[in-house]
C-alpha atoms as a PDB file:
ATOM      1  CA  UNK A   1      52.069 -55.543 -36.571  1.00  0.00           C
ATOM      2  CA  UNK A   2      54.308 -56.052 -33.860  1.00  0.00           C
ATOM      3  CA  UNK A   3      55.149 -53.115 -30.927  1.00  0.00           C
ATOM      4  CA  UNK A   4      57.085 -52.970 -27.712  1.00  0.00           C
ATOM      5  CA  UNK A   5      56.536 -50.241 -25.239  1.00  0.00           C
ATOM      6  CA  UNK A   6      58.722 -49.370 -22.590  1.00  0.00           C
ATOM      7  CA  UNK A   7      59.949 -53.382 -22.491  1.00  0.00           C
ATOM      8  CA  UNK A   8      62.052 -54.000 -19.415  1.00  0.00           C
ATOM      9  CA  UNK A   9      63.563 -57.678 -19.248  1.00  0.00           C
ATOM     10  CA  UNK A  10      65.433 -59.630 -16.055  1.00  0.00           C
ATOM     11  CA  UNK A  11      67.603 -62.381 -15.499  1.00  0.00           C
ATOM     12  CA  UNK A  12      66.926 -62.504 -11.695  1.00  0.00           C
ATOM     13  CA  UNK A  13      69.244 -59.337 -10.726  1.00  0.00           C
ATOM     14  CA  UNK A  14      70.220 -58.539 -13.687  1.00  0.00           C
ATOM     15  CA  UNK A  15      68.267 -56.240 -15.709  1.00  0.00           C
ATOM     16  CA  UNK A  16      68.919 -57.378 -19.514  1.00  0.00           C
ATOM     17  CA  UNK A  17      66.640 -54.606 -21.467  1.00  0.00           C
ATOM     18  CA  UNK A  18      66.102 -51.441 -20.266  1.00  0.00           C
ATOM     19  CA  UNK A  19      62.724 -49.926 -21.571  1.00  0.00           C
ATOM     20  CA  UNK A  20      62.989 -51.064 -25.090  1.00  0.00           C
ATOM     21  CA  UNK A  21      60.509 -49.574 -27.198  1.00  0.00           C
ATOM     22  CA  UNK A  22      60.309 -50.369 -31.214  1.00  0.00           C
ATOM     23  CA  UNK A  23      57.764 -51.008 -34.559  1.00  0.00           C
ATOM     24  CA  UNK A  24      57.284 -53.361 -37.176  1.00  0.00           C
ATOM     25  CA  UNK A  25      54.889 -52.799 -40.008  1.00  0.00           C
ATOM     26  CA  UNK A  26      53.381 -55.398 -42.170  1.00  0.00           C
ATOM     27  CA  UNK A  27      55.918 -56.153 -45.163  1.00  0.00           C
ATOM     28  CA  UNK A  28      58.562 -54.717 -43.831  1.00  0.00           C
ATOM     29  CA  UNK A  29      62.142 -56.320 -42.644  1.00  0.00           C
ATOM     30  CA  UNK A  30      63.535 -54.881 -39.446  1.00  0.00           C
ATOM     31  CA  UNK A  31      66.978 -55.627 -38.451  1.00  0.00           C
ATOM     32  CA  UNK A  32      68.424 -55.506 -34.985  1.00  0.00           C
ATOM     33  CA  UNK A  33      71.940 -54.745 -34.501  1.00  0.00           C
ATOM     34  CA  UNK A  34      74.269 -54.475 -31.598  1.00  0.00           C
ATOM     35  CA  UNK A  35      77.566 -56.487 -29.952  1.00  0.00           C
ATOM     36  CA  UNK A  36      78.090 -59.595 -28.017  1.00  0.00           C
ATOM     37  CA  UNK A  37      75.539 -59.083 -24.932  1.00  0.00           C
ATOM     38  CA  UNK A  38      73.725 -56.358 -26.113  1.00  0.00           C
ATOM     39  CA  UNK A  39      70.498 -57.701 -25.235  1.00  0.00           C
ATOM     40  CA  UNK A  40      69.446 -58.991 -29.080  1.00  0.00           C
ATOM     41  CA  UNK A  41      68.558 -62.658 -28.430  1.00  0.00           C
ATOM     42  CA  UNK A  42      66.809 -61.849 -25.543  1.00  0.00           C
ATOM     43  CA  UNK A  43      64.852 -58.867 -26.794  1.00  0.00           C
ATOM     44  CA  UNK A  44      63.211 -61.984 -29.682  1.00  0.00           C
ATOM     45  CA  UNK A  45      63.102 -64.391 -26.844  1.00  0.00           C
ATOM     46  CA  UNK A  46      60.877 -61.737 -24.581  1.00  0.00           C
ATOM     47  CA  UNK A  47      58.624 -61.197 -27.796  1.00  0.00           C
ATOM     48  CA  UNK A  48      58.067 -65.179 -28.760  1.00  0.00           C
ATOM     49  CA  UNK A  49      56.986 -65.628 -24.742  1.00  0.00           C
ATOM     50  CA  UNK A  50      60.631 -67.531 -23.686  1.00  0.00           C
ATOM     51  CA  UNK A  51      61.681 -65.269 -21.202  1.00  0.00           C
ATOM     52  CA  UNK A  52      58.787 -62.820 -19.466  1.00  0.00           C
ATOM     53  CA  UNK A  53      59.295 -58.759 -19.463  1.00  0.00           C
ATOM     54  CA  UNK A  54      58.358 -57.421 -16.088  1.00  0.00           C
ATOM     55  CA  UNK A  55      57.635 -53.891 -17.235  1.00  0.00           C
ATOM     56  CA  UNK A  56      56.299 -52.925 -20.378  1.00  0.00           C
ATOM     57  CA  UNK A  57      54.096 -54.766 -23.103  1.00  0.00           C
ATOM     58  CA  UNK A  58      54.519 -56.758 -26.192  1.00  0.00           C
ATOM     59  CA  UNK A  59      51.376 -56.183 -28.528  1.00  0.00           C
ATOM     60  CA  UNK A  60      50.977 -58.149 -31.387  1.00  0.00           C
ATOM     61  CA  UNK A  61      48.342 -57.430 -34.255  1.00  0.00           C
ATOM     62  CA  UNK A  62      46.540 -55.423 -31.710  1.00  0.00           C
ATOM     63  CA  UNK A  63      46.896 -57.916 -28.897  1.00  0.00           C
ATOM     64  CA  UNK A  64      48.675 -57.774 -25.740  1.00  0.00           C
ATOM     65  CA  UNK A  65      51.178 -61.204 -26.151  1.00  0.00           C
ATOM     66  CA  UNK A  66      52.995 -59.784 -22.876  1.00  0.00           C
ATOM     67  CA  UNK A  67      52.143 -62.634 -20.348  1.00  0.00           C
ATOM     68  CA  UNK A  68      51.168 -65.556 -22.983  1.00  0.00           C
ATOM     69  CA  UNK A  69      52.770 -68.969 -23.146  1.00  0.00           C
ATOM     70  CA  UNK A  70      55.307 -69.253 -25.672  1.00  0.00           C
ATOM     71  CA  UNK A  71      53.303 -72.055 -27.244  1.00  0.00           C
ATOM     72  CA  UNK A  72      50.229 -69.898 -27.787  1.00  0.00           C
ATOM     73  CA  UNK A  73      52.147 -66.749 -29.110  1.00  0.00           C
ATOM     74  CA  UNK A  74      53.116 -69.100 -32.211  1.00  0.00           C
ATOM     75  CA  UNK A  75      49.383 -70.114 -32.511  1.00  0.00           C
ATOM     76  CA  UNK A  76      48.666 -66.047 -32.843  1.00  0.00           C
ATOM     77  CA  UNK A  77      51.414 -65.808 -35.773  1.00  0.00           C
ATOM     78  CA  UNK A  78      54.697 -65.058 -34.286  1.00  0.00           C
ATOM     79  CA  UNK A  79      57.780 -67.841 -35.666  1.00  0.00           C
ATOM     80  CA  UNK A  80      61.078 -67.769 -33.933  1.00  0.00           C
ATOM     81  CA  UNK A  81      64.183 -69.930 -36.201  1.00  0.00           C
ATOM     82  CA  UNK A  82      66.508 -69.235 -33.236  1.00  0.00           C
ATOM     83  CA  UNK A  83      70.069 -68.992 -33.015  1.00  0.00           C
ATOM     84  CA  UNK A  84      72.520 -71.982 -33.467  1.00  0.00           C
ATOM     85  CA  UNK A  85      69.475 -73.210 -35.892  1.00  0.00           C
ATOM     86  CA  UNK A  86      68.573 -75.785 -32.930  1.00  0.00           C
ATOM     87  CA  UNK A  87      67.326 -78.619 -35.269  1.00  0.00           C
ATOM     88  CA  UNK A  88      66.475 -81.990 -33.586  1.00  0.00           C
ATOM     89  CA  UNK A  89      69.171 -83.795 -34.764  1.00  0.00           C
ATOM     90  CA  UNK A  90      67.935 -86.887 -33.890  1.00  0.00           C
ATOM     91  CA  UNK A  91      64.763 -86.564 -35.579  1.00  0.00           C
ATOM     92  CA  UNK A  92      64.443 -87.032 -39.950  1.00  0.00           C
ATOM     93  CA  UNK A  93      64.585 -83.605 -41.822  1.00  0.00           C
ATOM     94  CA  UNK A  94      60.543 -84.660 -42.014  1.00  0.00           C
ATOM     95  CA  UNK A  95      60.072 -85.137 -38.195  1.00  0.00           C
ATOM     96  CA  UNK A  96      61.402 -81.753 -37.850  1.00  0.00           C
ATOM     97  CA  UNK A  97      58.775 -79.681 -39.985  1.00  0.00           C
ATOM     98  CA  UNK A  98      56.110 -81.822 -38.879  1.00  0.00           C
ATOM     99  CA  UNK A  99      56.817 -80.831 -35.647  1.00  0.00           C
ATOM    100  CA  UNK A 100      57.317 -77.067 -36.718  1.00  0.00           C
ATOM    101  CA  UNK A 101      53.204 -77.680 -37.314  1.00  0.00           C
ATOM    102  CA  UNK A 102      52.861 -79.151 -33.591  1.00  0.00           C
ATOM    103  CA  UNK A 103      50.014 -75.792 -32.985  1.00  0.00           C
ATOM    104  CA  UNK A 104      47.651 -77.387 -35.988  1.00  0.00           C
ATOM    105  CA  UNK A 105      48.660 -80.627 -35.868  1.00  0.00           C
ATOM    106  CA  UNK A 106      45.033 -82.068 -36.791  1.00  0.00           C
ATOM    107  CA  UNK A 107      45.533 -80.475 -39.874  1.00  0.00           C
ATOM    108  CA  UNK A 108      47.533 -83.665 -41.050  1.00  0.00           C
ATOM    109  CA  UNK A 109      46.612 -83.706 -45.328  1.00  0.00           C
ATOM    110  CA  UNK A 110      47.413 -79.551 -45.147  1.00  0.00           C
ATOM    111  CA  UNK A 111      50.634 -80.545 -42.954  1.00  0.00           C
ATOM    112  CA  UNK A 112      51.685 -83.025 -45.892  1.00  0.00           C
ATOM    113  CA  UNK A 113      50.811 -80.288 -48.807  1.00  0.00           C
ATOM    114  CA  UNK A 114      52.711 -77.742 -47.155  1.00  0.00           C
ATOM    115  CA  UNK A 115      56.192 -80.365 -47.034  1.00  0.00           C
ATOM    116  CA  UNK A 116      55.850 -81.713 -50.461  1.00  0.00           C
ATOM    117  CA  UNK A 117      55.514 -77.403 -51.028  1.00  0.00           C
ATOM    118  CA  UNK A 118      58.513 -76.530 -49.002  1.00  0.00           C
ATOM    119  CA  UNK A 119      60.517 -79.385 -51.303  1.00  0.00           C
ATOM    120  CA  UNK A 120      59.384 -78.875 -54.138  1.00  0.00           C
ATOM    121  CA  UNK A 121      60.842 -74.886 -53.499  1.00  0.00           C
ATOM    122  CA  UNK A 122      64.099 -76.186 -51.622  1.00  0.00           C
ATOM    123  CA  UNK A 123      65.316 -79.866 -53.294  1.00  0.00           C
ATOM    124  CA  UNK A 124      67.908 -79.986 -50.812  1.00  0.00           C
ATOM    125  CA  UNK A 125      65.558 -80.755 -48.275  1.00  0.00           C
ATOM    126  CA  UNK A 126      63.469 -83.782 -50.539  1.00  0.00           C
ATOM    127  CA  UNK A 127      66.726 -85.317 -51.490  1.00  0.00           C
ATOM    128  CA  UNK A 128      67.075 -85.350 -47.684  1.00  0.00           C
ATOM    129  CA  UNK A 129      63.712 -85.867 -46.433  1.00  0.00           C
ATOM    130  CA  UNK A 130      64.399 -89.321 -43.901  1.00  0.00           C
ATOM    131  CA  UNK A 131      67.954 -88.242 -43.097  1.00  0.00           C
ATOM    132  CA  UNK A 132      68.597 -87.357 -39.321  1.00  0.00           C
ATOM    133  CA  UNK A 133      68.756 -83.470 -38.933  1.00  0.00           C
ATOM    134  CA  UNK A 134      71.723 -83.529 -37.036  1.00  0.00           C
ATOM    135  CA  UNK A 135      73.947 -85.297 -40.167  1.00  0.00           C
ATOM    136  CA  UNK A 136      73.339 -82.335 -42.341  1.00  0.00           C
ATOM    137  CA  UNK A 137      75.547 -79.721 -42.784  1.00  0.00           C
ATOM    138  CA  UNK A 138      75.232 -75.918 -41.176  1.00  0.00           C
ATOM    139  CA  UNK A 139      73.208 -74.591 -44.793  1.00  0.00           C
ATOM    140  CA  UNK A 140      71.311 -77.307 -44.743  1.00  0.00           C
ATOM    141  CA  UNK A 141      70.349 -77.199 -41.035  1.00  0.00           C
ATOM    142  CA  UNK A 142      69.440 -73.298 -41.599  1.00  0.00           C
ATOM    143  CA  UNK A 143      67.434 -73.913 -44.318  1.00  0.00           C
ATOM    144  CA  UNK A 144      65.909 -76.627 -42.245  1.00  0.00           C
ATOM    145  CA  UNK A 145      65.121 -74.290 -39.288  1.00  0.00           C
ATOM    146  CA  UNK A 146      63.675 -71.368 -41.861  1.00  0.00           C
ATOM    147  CA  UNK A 147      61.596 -74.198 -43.120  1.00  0.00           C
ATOM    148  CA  UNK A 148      60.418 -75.720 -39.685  1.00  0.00           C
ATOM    149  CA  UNK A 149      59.402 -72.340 -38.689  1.00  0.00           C
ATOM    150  CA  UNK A 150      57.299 -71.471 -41.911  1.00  0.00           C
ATOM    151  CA  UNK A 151      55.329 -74.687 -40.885  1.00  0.00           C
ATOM    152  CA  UNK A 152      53.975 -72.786 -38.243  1.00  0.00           C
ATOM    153  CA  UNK A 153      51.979 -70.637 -40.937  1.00  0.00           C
ATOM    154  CA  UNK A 154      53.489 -67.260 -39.225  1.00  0.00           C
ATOM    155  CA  UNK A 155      52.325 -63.726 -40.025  1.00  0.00           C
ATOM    156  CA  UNK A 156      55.770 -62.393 -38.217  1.00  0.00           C
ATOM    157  CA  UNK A 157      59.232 -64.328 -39.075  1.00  0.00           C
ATOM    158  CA  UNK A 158      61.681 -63.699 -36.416  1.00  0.00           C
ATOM    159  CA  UNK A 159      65.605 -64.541 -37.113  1.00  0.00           C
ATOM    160  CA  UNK A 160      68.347 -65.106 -35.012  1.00  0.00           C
ATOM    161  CA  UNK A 161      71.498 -65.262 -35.913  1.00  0.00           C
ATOM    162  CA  UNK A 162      70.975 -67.051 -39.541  1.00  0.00           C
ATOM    163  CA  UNK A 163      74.814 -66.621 -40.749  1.00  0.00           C
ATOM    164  CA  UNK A 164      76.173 -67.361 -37.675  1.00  0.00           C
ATOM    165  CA  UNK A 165      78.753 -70.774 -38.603  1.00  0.00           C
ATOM    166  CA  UNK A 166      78.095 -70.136 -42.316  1.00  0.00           C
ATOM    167  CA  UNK A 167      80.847 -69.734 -44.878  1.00  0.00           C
ATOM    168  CA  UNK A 168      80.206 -66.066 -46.840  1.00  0.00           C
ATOM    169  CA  UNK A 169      78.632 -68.007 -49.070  1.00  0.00           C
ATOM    170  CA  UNK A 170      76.090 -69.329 -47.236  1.00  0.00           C
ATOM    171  CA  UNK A 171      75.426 -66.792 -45.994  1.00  0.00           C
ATOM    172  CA  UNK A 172      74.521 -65.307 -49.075  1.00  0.00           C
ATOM    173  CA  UNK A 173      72.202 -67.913 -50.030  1.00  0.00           C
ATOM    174  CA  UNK A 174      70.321 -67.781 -46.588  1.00  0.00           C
ATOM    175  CA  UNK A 175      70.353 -63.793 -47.187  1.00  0.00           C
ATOM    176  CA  UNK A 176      68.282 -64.244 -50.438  1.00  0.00           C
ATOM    177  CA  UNK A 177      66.232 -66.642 -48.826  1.00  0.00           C
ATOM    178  CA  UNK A 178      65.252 -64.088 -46.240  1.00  0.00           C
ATOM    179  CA  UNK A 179      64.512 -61.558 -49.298  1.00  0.00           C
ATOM    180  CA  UNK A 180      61.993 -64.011 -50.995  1.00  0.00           C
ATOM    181  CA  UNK A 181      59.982 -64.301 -48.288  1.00  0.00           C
ATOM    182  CA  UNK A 182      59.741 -60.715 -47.558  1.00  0.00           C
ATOM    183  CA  UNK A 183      59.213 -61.098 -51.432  1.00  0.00           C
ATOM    184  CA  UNK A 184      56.178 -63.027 -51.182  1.00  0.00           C
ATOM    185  CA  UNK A 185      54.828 -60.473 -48.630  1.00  0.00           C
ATOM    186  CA  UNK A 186      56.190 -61.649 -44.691  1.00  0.00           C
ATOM    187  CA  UNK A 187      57.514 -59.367 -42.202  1.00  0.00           C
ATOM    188  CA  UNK A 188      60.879 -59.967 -40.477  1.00  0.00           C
ATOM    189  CA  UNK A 189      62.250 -59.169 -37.989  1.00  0.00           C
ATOM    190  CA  UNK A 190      66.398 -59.998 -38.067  1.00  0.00           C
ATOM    191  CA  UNK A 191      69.086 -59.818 -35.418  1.00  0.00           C
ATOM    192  CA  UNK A 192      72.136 -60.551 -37.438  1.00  0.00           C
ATOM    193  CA  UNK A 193      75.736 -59.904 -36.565  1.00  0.00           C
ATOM    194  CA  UNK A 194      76.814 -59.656 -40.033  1.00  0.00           C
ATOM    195  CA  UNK A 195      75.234 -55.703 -39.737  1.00  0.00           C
ATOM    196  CA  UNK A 196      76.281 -54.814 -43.010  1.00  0.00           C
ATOM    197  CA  UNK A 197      74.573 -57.316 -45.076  1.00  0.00           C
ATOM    198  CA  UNK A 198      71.414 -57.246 -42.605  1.00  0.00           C
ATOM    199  CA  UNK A 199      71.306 -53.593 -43.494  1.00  0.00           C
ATOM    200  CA  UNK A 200      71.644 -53.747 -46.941  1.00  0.00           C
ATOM    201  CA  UNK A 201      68.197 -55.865 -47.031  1.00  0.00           C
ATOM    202  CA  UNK A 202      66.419 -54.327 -44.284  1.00  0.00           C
ATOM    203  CA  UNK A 203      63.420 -51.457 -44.608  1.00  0.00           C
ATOM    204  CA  UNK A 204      64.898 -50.104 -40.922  1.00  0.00           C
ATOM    205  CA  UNK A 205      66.804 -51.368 -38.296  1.00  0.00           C
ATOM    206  CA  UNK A 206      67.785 -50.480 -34.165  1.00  0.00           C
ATOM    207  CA  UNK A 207      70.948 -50.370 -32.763  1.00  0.00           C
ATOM    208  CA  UNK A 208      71.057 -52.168 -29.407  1.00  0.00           C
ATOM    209  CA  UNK A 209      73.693 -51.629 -26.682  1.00  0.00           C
ATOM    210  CA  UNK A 210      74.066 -52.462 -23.282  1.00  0.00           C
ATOM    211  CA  UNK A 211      69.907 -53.416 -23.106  1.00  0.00           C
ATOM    212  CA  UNK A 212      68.751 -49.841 -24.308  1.00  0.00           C
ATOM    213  CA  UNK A 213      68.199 -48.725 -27.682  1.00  0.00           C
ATOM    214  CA  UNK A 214      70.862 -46.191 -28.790  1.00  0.00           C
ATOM    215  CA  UNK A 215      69.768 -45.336 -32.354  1.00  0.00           C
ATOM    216  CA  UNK A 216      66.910 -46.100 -34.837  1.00  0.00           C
ATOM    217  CA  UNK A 217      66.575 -45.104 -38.257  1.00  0.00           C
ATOM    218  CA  UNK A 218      65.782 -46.123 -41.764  1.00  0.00           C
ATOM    219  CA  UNK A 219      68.789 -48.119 -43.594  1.00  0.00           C
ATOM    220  CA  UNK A 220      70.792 -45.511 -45.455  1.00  0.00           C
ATOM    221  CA  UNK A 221      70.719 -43.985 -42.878  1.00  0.00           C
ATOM    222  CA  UNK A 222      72.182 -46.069 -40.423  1.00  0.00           C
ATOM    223  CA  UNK A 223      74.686 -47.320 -43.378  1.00  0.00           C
ATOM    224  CA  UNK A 224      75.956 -43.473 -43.335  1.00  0.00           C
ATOM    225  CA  UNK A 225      76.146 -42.820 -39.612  1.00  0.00           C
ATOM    226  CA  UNK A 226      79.912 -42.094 -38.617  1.00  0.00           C
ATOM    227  CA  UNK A 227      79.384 -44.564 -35.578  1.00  0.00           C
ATOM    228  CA  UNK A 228      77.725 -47.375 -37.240  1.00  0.00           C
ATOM    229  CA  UNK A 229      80.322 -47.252 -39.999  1.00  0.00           C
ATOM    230  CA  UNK A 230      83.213 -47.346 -37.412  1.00  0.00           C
ATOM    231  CA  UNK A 231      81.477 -49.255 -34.844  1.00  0.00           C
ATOM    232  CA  UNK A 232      80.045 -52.514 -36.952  1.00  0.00           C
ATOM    233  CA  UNK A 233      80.389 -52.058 -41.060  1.00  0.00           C
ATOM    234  CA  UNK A 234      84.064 -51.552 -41.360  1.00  0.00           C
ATOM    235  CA  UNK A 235      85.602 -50.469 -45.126  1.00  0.00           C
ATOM    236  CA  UNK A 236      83.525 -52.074 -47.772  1.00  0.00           C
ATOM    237  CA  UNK A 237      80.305 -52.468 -46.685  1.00  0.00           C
ATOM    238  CA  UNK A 238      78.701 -52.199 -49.841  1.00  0.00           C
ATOM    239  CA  UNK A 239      80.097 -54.802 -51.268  1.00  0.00           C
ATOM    240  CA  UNK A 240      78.784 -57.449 -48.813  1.00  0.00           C
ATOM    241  CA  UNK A 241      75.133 -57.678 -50.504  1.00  0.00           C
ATOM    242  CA  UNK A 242      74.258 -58.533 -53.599  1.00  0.00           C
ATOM    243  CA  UNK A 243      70.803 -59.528 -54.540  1.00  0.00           C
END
């Protein structure tokens, strides 16, 4: 569905990634992991069009996405719920998933089925329905911003960051949100800097350091690796996940 060749990303001078090259198949959830400035957040933001790679290509379904607007890389399929959840928090919980369908817009009676959809599956969201955004608390605001990105119908989910301010359990919840979409058949792809749990629900995952790509492998085998276990899991890793 999704592949990166040879991906080479800049911030004027400074050269972020460093010929990144990875895979995601349909169904699957891939998980990105890697420290503080690794290059994560702007690897996703160089796929969803935000920031442009100057070497390399994106391809998407087939299609070269490399130099498309951001805008019309969401129309193709591609959903980003980005870090810090970014709702507008001055706009009602329903403002912000209509505007999560700003691509199809026209489409007002399918916009409204796919709302009263979304709460009917999470209540939270139709008990808060005309509350501003930016009164609800971190859960609710990530659940918000999963939701706001599903409007987009998306064949590729992209995740940045989802536990990041979330108590453990939370982060739990958002976790087995995450697994009931893949679930229901969408593909993921997760940077996460809780690694342990985003391995534990992952198909396969990269390690990312310093912009390059320094390892690559299914899960269990990246949740035995010496260096991964010293480097990001820690004692207990197994523990963290529960489905």
């Amino acid at each position: 569905m999704l592949f990166l060749k040879s991906v080479h990303t800049y911030y004027d001078s400074i050269h972020a990634l460093k010929g990144i090259s990875l895979h995601v198949k349909e169904g699957e959830i891939v998980t990105l992991i890697g420290a503080n400035g690794a290059g994560k957040t702007t690897l996703l933001k160089t796929i969803c069009g935000l920031v442009k790679a100057r070497k390399g290509s994106v391809q998407f379904l087939g299609e070269d996405i490399t130099n498309l607007p951001a805008e019309v890389i969401v129309r193709r399929g591609i959903s980003l719920v980005p870090e810090g959840r970014m709702v507008f928090s001055t706009l009602s919980v329903q403002a912000n998933l209509e505007m999560g369908a700003f691509t199809r817009r026209k489409d007002k009676e399918e916009i409204k089925g796919d709302i009263a959809r979304l709460a009917s599956r999470f209540p939270i969201l139709k008990e808060r329905m005309n509350q501003l955004a930016g009164t609800l608390s971190g859960g609710e605001q990530q659940i918000l911003a999963i939701c706001r990105a599903l409007m987009a119908h998306p064949k590729l989910l992209i995740f940045d960051e989802p536990s990041m301010g979330l108590s453990p359990i939370l982060t739990k919840e958002i976790f087995k949100v995450i697994v009931g979409l893949r679930r229901e058949g969408r593909t993921i792809l997760l940077v996460e800097q809780n690694a342990r749990a985003a391995l534990q629900i992952a198909d396969r995952g990269y390690v990312l350091e310093t912009g390059k790509i320094i390892l690559e492998g299914d899960t269990d085998y990246l949740l035995n690796h010496r260096e991964i276990q010293r480097a990001y899991l820690g004692k207990g890793y197994r523990e963290v996940w529960e489905e």
